[in-house]
Structure formats: structure tokens, C-alpha cells
C-alpha atoms as a PDB file:
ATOM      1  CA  UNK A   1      80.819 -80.119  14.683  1.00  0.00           C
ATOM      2  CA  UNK A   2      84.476 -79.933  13.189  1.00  0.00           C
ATOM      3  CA  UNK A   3      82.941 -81.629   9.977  1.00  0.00           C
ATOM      4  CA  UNK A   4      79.972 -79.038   9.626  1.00  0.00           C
ATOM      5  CA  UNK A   5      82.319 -76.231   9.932  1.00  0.00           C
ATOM      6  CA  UNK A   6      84.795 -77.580   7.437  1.00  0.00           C
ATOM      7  CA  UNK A   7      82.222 -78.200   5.046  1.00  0.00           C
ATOM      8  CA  UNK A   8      81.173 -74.613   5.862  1.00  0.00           C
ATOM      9  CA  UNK A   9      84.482 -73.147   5.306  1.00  0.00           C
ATOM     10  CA  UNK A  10      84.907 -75.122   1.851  1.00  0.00           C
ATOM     11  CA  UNK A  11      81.605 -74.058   0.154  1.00  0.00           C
ATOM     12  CA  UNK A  12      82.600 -70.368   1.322  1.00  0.00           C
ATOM     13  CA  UNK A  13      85.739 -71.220  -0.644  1.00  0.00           C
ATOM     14  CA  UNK A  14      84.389 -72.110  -3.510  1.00  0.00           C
ATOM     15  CA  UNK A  15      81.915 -69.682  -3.709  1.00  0.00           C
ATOM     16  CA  UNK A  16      84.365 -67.427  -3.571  1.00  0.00           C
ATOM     17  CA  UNK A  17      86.671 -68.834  -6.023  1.00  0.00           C
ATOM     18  CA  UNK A  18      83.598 -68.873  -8.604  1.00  0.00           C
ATOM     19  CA  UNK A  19      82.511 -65.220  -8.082  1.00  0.00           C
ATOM     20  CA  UNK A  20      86.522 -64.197  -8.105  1.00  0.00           C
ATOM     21  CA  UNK A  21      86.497 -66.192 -11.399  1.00  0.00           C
ATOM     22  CA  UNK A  22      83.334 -64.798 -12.810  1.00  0.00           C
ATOM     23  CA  UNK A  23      84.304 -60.990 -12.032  1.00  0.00           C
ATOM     24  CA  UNK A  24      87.576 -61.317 -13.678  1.00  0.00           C
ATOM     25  CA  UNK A  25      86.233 -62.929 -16.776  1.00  0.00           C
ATOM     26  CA  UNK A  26      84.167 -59.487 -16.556  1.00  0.00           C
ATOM     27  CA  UNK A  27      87.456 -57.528 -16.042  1.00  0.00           C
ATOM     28  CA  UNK A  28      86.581 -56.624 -12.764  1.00  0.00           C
ATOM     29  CA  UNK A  29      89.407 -56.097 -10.304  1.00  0.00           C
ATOM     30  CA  UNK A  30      89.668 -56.009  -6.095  1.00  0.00           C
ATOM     31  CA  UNK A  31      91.165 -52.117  -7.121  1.00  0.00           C
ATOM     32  CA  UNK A  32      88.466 -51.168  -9.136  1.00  0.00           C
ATOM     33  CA  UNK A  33      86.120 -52.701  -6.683  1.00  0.00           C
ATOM     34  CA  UNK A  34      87.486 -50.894  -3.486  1.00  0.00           C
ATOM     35  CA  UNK A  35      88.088 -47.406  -5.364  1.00  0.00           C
ATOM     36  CA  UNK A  36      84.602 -47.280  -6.000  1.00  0.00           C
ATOM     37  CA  UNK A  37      83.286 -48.028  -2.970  1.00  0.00           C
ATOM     38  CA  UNK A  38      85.679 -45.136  -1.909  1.00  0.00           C
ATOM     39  CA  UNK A  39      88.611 -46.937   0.035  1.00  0.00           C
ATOM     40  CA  UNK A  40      92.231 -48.302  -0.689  1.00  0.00           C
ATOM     41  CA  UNK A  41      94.672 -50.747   0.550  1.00  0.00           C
ATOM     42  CA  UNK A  42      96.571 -48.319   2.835  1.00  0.00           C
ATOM     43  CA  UNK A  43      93.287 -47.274   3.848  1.00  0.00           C
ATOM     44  CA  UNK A  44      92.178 -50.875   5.031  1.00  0.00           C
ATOM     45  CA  UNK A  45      95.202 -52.178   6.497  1.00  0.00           C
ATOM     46  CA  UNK A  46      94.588 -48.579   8.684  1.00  0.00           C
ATOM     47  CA  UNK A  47      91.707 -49.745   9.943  1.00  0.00           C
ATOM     48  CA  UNK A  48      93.082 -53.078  10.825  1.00  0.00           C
ATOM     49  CA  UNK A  49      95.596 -51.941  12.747  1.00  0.00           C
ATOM     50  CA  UNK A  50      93.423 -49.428  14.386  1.00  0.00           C
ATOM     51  CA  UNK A  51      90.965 -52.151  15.261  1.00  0.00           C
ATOM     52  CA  UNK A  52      93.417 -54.587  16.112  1.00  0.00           C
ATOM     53  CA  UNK A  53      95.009 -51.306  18.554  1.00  0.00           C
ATOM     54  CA  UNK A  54      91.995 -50.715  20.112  1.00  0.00           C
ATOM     55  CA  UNK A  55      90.604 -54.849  20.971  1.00  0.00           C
ATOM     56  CA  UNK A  56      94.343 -56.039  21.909  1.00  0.00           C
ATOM     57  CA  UNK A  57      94.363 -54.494  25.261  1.00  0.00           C
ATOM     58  CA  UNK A  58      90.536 -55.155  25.761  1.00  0.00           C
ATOM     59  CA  UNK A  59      90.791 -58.972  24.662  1.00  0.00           C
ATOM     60  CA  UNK A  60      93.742 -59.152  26.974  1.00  0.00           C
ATOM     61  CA  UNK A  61      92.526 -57.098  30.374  1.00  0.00           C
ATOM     62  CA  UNK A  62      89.175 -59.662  29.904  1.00  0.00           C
ATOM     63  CA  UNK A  63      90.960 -62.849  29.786  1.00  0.00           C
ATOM     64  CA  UNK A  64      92.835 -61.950  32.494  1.00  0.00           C
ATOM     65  CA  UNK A  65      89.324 -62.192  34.423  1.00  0.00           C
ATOM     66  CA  UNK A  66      87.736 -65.034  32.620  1.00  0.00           C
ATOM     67  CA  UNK A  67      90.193 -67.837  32.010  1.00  0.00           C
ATOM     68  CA  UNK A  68      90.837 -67.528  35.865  1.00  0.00           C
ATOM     69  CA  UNK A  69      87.094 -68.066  36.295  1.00  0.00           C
ATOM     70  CA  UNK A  70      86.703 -70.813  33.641  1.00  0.00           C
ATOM     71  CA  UNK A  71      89.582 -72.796  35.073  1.00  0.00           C
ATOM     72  CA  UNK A  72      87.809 -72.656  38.522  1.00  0.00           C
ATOM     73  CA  UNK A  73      84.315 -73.467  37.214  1.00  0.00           C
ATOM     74  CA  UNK A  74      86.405 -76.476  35.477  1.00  0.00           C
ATOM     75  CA  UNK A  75      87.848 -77.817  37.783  1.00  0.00           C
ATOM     76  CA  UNK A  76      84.835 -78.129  40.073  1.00  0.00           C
ATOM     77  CA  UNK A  77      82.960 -79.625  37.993  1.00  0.00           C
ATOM     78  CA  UNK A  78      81.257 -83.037  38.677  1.00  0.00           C
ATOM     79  CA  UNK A  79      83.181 -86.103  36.578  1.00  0.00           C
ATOM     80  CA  UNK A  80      81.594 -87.244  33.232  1.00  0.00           C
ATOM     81  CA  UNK A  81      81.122 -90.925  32.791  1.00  0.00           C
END
């Protein structure tokens, strides 16, 4: 499992590094790219934080409820050979 998704996360890689390559062999830039899809920097990291603002306290109030509940089911589990 651990092999399939670091194989995964390598091709994404280099897929990535190719098209990043290819665009700025075109003179294509991430600025150019994000201006004309109508958003900036300051404008992402915003919604980042925003996000990040509004799942924090949701992510946190939910674990609260279901690590308790995992460690339970856990530990009464039957034994594995």
C-alpha cells in the first residue's frame, strides 16, 4: 500500500515537473496563470486561512468524539494470529 502510493506521489511529481517545464519553455508563468483565471496570491493564501479557520475547530470538536470511540472499538477487539 505504502509502495503504490509512493509510486503515486512520484509520477504526480513528475508530471508536474514536465508540464512546469513545458509551460515555461512557452513563457508561461504561475502569475500569468492565476491573473487570468481572476485570483492572486493574497487572494489564495485568504482562502486558506479561511478554510483552514473554519475546519480547525470542526476537525477538532469530531476527534474529540471519534478517537475515544476508535480506541474502545480497539481495544475490544478479538486478537489476530
Amino acid at each position: 500500500m505504502i509502495y503504490r502510493l509512493s509510486a503515486t506521489v512520484i509520477k504526480i511529481a513528475l508530471a508536474s515537473l514536465l508540464v512546469g517545464v513545458t509551460l515555461s519553455a512557452m513563457n508561461i508563468t504561475a502569475d500569468q496563470v492565476l491573473r487570468d483565471i481572476g485570483l492572486t496570491p493574497e487572494r489564495i493564501t485568504a482562502m486558506l486561512q479561511t478554510g483552514i479557520t473554519w475546519a480547525l475547530p470542526h476537525l477538532i470538536l469530531g476527534s474529540m468524539v471519534i478517537v475515544p470511540v476508535w480506541v474502545i472499538v480497539y481495544l475490544f477487539r478479538p486478537p489476530r494470529s
